[in-house]
Protein backbone atom coordinates (compact mmCIF):
# COMPACT_ATOMS: atom_id res chain seq x y z
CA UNK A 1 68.90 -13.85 44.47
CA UNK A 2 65.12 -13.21 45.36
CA UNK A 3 64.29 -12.92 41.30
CA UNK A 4 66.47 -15.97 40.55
CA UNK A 5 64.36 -18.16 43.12
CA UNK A 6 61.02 -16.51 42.14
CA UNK A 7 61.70 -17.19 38.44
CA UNK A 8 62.44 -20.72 39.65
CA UNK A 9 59.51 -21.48 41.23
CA UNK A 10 57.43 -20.05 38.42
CA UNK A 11 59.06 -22.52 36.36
CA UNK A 12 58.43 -25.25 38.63
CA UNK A 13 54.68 -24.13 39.13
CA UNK A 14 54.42 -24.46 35.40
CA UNK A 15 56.41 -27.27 34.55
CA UNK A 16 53.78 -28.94 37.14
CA UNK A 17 50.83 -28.07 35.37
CA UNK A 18 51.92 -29.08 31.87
CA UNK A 19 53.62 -32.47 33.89
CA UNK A 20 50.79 -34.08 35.70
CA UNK A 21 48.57 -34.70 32.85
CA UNK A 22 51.49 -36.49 31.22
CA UNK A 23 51.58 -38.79 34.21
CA UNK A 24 47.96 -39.57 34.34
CA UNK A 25 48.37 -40.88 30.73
CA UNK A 26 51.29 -43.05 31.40
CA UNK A 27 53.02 -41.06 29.13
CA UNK A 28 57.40 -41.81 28.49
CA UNK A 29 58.87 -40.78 31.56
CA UNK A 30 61.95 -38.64 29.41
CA UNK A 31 58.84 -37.21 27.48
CA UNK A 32 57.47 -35.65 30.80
CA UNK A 33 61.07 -34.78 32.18
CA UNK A 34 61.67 -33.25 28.65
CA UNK A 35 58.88 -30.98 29.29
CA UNK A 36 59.15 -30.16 32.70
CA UNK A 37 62.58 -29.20 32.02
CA UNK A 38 61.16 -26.92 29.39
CA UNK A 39 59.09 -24.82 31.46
CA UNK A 40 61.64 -24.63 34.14
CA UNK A 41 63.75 -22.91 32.12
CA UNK A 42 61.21 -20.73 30.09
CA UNK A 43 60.53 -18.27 32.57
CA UNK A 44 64.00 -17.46 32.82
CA UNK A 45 64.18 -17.01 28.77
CA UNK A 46 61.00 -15.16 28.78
CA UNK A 47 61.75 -12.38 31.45
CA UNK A 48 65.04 -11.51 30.07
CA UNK A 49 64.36 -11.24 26.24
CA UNK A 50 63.61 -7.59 25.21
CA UNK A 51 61.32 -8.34 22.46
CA UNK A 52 57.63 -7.78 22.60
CA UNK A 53 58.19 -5.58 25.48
CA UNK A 54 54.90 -3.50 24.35
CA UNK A 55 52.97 -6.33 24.16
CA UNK A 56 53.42 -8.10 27.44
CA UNK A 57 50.89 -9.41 28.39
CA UNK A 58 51.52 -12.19 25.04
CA UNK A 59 54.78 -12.08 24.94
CA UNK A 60 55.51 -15.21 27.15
CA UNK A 61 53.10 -17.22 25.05
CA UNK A 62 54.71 -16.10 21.60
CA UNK A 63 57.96 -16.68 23.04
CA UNK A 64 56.88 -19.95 24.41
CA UNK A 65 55.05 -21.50 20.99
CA UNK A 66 58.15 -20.39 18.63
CA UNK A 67 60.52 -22.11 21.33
CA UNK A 68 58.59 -25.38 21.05
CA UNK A 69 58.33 -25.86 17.52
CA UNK A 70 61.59 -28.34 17.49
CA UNK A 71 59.47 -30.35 20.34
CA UNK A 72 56.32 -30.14 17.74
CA UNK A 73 58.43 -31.78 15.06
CA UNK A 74 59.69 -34.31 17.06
CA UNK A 75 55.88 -35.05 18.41
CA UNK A 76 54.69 -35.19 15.01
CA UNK A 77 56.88 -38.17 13.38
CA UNK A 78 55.12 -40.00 16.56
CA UNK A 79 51.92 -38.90 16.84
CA UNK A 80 50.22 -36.13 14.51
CA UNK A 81 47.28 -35.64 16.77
CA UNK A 82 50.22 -34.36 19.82
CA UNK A 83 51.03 -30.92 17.76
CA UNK A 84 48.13 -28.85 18.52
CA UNK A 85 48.31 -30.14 22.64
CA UNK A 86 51.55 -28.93 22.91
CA UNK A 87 50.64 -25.60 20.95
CA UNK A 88 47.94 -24.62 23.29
CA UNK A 89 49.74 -25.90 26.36
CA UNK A 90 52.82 -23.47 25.18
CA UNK A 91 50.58 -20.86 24.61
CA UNK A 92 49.06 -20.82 27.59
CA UNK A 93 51.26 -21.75 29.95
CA UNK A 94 53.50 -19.16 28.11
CA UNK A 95 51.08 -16.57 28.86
CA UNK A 96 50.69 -17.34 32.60
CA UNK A 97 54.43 -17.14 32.67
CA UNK A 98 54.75 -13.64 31.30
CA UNK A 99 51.86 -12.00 32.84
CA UNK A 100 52.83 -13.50 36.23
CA UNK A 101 56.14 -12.24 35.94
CA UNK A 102 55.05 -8.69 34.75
CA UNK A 103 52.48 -8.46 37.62
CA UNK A 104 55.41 -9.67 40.15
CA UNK A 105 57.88 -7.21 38.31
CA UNK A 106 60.37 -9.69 37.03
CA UNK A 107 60.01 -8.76 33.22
């Protein structure tokens, strides 16, 4: 139960960070629930995958960019300049999620 709600709040934590700059642009409010809901459930996808297990310390962020690509595509028909935001914020965010929950022994 302690993993579960530890996962959780990681999500949270990082749905947060890739939320609030969404709000400060008065960005669609289902855009910003869309991706808070993404990195909510990310960590939970990204400590239970066995692949890149030798590389952890990248593996949330590879996980995290390949999982985002539909949201890319969608982003794209809108806006072209939104693909390489989301990218980065995937990758990093991705990154902090997997290290995070290697250093708190989740993965």
């Amino acid at each position: 139960m302690e993993t579960i709600l530890l996962t959780l709040l990681i999500g949270i934590i990082a749905g947060t960070i890739d939320v609030l700059p969404m709000l400060k642009m008065n960005l669609d409010k289902y855009a910003s629930l869309s991706a808070f809901t993404f990195y909510l459930i990310m960590p939970f996808i990204i400590f239970n995958l066995n692949l890149l297990e030798n590389v952890w310390w990248i593996k949330g962020g590879i996980i995290s960019l390949i999982l985002s690509i539909p949201i890319i595509i969608l982003v794209v028909k809108e806006d072209k300049m939104g693909a390489l935001p989301i990218a980065i914020m995937a990758v990093v965010l991705g990154t902090f999620i997997g290290v995070g929950g290697h250093f708190l022994g989740l993965m």
